[in-house]
PDB file of N, CA and C in Angstrom:
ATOM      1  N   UNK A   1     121.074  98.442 111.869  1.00  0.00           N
ATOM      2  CA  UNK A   1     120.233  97.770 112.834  1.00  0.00           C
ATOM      3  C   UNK A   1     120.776  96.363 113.069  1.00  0.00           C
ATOM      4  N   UNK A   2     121.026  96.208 114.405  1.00  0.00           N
ATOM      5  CA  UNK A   2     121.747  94.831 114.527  1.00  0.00           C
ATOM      6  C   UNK A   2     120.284  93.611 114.253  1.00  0.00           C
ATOM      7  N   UNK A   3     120.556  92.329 113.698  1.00  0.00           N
ATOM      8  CA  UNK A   3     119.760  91.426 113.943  1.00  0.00           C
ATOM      9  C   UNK A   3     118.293  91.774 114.964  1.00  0.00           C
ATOM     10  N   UNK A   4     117.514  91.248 114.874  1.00  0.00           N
ATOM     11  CA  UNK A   4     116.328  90.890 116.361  1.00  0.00           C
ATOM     12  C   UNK A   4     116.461  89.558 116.664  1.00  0.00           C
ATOM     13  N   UNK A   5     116.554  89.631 117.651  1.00  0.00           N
ATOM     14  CA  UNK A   5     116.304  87.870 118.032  1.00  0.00           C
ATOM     15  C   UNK A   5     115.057  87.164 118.227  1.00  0.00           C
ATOM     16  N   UNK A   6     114.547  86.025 117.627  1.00  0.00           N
ATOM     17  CA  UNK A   6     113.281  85.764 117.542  1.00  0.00           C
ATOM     18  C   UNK A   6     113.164  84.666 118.105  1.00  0.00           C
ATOM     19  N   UNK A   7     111.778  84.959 119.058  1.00  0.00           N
ATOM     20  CA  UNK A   7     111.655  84.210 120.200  1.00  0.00           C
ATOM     21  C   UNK A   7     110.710  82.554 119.899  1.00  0.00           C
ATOM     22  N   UNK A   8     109.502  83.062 119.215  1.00  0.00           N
ATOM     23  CA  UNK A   8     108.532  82.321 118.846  1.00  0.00           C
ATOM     24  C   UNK A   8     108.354  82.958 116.754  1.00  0.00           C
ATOM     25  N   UNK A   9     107.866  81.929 116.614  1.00  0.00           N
ATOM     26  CA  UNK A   9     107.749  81.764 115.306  1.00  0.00           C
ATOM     27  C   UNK A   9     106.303  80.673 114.845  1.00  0.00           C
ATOM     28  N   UNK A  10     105.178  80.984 114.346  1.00  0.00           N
ATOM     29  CA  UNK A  10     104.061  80.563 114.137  1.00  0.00           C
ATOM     30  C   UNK A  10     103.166  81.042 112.504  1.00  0.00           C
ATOM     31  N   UNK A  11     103.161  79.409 111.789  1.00  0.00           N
ATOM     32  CA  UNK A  11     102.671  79.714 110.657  1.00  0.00           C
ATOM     33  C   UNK A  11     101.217  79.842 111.098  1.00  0.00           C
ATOM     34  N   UNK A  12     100.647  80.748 110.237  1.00  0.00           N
ATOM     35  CA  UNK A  12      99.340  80.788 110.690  1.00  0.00           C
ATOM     36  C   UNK A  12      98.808  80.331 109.177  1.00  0.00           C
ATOM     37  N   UNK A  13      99.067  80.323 108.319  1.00  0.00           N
ATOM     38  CA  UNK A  13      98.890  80.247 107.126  1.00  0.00           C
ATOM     39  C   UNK A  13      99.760  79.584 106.116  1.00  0.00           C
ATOM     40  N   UNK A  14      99.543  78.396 105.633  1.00  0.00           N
ATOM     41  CA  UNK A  14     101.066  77.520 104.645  1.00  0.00           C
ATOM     42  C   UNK A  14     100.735  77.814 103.247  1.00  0.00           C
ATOM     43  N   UNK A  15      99.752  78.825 102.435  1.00  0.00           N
ATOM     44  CA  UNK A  15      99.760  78.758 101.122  1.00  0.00           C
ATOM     45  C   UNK A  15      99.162  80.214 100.977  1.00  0.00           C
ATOM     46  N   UNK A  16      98.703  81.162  99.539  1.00  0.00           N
ATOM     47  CA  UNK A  16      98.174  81.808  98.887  1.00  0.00           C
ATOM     48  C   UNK A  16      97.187  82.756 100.458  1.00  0.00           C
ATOM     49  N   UNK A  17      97.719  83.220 101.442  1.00  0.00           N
ATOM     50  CA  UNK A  17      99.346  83.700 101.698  1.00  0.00           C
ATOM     51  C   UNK A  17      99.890  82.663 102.266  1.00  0.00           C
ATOM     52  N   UNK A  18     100.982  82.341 102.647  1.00  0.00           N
ATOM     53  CA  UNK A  18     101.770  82.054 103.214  1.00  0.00           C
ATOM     54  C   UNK A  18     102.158  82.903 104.386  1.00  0.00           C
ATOM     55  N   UNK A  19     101.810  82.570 105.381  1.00  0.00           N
ATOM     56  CA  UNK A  19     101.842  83.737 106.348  1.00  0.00           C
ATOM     57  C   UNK A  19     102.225  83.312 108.201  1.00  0.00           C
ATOM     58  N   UNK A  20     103.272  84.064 108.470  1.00  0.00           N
ATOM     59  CA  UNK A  20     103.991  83.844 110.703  1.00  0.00           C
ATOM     60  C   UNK A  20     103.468  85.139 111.055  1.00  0.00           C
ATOM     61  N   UNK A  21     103.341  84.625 111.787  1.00  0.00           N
ATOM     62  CA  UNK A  21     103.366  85.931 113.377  1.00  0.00           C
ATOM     63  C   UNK A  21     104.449  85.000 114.140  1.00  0.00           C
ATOM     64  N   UNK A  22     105.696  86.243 114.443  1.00  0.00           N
ATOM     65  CA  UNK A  22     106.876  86.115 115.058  1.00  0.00           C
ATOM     66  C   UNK A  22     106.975  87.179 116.314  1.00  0.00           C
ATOM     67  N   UNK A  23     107.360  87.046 117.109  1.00  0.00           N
ATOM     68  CA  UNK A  23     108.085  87.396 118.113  1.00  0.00           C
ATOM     69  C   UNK A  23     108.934  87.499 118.513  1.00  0.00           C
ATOM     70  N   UNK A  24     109.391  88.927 119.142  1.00  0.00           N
ATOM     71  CA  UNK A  24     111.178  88.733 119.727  1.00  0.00           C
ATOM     72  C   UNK A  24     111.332  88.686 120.841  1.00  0.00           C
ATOM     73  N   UNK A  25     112.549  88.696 121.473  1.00  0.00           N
ATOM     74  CA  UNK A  25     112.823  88.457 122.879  1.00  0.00           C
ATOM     75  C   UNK A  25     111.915  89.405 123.597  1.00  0.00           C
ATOM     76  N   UNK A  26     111.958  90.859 123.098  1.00  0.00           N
ATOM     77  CA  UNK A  26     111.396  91.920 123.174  1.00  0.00           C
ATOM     78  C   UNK A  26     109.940  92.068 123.627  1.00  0.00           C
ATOM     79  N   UNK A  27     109.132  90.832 123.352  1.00  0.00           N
ATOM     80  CA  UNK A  27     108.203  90.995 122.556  1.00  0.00           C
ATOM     81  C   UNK A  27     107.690  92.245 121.493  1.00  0.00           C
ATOM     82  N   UNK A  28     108.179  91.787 120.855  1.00  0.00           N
ATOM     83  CA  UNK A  28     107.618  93.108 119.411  1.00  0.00           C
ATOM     84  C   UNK A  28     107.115  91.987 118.551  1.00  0.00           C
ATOM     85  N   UNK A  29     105.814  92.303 117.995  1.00  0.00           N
ATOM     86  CA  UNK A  29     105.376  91.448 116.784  1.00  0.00           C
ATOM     87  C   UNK A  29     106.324  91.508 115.325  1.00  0.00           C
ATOM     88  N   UNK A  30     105.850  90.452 114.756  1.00  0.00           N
ATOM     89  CA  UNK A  30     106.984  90.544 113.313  1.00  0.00           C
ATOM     90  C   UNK A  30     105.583  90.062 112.380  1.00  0.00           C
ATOM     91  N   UNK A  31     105.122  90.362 111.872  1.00  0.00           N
ATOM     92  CA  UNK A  31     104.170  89.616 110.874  1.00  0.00           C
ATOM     93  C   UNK A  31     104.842  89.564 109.530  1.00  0.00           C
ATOM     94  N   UNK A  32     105.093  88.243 108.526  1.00  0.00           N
ATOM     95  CA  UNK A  32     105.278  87.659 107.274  1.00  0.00           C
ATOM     96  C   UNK A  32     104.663  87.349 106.668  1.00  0.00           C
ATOM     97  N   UNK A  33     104.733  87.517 105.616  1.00  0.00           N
ATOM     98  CA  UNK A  33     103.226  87.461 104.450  1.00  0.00           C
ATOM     99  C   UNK A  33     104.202  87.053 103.405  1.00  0.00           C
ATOM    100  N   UNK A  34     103.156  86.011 102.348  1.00  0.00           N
ATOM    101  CA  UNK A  34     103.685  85.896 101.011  1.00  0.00           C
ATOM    102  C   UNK A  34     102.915  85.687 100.140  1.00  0.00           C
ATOM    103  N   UNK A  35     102.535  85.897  99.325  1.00  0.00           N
ATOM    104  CA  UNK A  35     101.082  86.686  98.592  1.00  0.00           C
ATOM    105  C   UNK A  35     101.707  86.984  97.180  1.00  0.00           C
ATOM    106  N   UNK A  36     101.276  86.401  95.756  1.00  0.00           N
ATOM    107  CA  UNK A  36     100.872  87.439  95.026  1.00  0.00           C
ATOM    108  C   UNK A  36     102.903  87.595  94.471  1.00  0.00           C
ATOM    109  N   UNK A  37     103.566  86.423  94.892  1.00  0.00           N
ATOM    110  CA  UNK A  37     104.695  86.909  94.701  1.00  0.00           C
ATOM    111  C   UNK A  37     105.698  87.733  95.382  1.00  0.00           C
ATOM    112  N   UNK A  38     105.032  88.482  95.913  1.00  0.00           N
ATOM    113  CA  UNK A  38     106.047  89.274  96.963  1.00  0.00           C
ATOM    114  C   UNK A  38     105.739  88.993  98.939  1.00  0.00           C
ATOM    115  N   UNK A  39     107.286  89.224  98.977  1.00  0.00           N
ATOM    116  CA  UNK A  39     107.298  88.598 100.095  1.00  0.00           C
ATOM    117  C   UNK A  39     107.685  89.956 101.104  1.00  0.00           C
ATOM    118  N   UNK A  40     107.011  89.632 102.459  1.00  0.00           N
ATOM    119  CA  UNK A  40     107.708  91.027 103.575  1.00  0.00           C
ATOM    120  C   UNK A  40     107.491  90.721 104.504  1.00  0.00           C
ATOM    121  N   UNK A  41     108.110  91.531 105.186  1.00  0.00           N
ATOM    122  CA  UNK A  41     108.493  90.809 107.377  1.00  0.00           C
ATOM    123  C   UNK A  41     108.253  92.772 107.680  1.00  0.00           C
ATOM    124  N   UNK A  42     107.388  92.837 108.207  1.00  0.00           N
ATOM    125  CA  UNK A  42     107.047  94.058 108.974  1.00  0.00           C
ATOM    126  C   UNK A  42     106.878  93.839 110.575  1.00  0.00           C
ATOM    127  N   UNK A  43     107.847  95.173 111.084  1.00  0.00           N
ATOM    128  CA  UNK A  43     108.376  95.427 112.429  1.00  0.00           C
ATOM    129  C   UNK A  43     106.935  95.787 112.971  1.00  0.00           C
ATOM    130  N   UNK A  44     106.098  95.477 114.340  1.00  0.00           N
ATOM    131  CA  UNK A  44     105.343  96.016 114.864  1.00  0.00           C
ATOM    132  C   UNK A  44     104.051  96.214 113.599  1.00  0.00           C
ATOM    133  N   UNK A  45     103.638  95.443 112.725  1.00  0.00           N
ATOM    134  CA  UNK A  45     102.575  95.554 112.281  1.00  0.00           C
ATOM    135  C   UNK A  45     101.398  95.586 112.259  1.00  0.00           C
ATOM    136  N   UNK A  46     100.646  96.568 111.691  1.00  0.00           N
ATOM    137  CA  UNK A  46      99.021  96.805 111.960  1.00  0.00           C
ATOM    138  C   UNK A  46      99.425  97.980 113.003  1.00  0.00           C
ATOM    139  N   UNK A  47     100.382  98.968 112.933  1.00  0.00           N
ATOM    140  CA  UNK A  47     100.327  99.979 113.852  1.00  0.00           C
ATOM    141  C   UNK A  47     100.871 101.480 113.538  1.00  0.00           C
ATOM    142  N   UNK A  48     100.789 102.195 114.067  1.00  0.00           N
ATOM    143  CA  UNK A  48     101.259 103.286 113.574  1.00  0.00           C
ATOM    144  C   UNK A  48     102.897 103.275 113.090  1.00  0.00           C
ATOM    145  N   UNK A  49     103.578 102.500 114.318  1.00  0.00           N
ATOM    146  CA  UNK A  49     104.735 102.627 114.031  1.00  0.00           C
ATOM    147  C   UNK A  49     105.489 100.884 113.336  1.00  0.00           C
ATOM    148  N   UNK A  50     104.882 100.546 112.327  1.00  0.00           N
ATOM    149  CA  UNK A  50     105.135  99.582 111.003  1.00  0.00           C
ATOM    150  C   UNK A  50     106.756 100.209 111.266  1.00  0.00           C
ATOM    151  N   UNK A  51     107.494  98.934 110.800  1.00  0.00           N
ATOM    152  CA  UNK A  51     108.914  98.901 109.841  1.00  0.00           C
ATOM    153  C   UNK A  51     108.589  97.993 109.103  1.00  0.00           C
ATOM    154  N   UNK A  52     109.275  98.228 107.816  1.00  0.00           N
ATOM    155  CA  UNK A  52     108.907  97.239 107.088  1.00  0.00           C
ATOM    156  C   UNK A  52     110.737  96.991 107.174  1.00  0.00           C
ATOM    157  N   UNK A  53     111.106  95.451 107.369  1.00  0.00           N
ATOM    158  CA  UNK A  53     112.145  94.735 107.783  1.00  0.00           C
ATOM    159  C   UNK A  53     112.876  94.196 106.384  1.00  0.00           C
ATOM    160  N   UNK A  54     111.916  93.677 105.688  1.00  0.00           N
ATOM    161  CA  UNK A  54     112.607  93.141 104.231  1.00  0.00           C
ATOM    162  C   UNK A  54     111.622  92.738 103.144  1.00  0.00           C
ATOM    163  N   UNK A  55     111.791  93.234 102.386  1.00  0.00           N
ATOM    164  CA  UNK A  55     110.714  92.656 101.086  1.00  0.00           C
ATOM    165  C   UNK A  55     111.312  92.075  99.884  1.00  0.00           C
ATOM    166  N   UNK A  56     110.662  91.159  98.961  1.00  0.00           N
ATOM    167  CA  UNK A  56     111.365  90.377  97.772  1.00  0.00           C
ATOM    168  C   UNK A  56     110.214  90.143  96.839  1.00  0.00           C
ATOM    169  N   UNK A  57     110.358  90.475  95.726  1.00  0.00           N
ATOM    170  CA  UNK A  57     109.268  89.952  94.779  1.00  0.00           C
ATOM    171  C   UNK A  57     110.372  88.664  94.287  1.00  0.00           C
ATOM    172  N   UNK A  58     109.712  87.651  94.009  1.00  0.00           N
ATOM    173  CA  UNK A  58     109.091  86.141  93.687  1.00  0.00           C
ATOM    174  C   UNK A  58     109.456  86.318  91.883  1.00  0.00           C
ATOM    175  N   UNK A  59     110.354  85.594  91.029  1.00  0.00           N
ATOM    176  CA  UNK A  59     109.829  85.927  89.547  1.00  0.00           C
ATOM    177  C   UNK A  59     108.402  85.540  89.105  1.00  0.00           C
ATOM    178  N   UNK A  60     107.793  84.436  89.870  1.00  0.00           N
ATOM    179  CA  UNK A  60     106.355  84.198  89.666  1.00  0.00           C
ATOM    180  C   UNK A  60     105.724  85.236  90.383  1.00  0.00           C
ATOM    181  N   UNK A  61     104.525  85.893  89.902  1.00  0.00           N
ATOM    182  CA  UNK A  61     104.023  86.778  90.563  1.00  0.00           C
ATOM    183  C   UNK A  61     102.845  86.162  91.091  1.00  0.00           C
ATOM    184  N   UNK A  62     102.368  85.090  90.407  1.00  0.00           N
ATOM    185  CA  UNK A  62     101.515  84.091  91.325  1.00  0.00           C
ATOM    186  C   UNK A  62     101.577  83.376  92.551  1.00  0.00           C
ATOM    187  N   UNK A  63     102.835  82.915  92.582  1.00  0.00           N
ATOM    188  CA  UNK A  63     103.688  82.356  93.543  1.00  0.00           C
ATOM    189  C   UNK A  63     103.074  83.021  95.325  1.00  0.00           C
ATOM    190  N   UNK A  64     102.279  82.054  95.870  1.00  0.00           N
ATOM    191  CA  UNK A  64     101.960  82.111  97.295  1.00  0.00           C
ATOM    192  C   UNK A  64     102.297  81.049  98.356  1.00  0.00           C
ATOM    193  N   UNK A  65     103.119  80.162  97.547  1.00  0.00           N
ATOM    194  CA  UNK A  65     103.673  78.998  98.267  1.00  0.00           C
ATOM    195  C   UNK A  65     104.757  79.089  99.044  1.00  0.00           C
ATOM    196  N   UNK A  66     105.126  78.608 100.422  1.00  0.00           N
ATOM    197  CA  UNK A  66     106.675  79.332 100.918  1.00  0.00           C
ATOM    198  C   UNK A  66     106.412  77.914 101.942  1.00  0.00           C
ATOM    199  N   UNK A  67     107.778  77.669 102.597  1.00  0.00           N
ATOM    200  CA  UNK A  67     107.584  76.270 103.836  1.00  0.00           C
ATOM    201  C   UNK A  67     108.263  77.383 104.538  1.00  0.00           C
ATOM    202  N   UNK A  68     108.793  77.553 106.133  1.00  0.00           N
ATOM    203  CA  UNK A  68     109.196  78.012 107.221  1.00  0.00           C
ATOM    204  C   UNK A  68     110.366  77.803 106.942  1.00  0.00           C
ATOM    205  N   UNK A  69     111.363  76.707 106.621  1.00  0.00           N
ATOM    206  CA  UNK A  69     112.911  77.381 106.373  1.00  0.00           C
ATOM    207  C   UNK A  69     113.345  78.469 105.208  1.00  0.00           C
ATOM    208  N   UNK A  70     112.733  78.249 103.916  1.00  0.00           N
ATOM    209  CA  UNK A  70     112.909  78.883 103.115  1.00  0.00           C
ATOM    210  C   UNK A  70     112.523  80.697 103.493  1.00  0.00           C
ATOM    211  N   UNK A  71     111.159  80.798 103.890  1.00  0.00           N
ATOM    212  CA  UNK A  71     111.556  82.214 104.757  1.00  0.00           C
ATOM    213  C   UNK A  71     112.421  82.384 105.850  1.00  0.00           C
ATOM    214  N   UNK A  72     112.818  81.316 106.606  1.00  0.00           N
ATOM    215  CA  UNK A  72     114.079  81.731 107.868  1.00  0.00           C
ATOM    216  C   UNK A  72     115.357  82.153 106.869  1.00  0.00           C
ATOM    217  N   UNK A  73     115.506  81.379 106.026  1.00  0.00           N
ATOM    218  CA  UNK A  73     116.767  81.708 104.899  1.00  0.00           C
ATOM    219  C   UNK A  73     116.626  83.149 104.389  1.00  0.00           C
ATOM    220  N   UNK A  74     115.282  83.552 103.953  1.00  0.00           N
ATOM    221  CA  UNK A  74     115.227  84.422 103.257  1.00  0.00           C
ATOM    222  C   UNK A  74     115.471  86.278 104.487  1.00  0.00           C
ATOM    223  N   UNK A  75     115.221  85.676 105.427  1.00  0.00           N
ATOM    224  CA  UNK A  75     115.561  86.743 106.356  1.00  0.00           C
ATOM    225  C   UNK A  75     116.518  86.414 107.902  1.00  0.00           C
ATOM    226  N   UNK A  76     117.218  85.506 106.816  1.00  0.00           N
ATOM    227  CA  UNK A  76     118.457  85.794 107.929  1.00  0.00           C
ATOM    228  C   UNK A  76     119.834  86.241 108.133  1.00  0.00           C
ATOM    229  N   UNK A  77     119.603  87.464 107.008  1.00  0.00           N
ATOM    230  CA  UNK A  77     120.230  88.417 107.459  1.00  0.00           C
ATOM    231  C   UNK A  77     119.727  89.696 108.218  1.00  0.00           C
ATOM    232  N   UNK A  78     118.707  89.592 108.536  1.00  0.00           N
ATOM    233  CA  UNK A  78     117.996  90.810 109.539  1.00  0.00           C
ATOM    234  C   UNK A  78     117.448  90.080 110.909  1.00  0.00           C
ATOM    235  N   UNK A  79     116.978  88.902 111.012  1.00  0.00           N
ATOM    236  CA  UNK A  79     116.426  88.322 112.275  1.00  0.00           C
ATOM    237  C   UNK A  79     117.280  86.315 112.713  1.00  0.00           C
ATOM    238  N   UNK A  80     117.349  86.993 113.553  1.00  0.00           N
ATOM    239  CA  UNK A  80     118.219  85.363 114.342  1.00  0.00           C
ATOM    240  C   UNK A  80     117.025  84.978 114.545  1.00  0.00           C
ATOM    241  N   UNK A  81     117.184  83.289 114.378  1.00  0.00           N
ATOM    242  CA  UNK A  81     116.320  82.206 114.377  1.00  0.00           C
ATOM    243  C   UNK A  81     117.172  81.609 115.564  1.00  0.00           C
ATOM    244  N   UNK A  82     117.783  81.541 115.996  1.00  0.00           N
ATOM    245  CA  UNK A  82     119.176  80.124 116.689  1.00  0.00           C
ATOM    246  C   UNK A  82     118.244  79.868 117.434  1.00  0.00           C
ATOM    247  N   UNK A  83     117.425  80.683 118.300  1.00  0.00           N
ATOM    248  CA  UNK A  83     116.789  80.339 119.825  1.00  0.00           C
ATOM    249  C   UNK A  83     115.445  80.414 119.374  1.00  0.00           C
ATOM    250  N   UNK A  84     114.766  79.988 118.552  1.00  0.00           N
ATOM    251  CA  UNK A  84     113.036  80.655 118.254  1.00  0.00           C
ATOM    252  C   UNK A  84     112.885  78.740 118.218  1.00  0.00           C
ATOM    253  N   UNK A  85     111.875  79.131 119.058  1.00  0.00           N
ATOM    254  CA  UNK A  85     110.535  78.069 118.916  1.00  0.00           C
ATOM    255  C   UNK A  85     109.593  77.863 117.939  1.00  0.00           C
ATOM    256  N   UNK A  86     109.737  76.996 116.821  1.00  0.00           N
ATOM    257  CA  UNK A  86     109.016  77.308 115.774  1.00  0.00           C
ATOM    258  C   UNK A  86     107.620  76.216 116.173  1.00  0.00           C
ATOM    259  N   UNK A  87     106.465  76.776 115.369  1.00  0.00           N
ATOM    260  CA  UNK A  87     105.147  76.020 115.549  1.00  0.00           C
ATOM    261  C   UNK A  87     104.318  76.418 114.473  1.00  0.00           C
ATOM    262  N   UNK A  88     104.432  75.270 113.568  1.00  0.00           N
ATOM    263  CA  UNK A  88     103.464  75.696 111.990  1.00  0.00           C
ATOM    264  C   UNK A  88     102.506  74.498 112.368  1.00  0.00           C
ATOM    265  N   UNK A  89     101.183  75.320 112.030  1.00  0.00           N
ATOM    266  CA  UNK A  89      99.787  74.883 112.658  1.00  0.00           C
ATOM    267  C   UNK A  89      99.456  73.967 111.225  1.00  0.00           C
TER     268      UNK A  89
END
């Protein structure tokens, strides 16, 4: 699967979860969560047809803390950031 390119990028949430709703050129939703230690970027979420894009458990399993580059790092090898509009509320 080549990259997605991501259009918009929005924290909705900065702690215990840690949580974007992303967008691609496409518009296709991307929802990110970080919760509990583990982390995931699901394709089209809340729908029948879910991908789940990338997941990582955290060695803290408590761990719900994340800032917006550290997840762009953590998934950029599956989604381009170059052109995304970021907006953490």
């Amino acid at each position: 699967m080549d990259k997605l390119i991501v259009k918009t990028c929005t924290q909705t949430c900065s702690a215990c979860p840690s949580q974007w709703d992303l967008y691609t050129q496409n518009d296709e939703y991307i929802y990110i969560r970080f919760r509990w230690g583990h982390f995931s970027a699901v394709l089209n979420a809340f729908t029948d047809n879910e991908i789940n894009l990338f997941h990582w458990y955290d060695q803290d399993a408590w761990n719900g803390f994340m800032d917006t580059e550290t997840m762009a790092n953590l998934l950029s090898n599956v989604l381009d950031f170059s052109h995304c509009v970021f907006d953490n509320d």
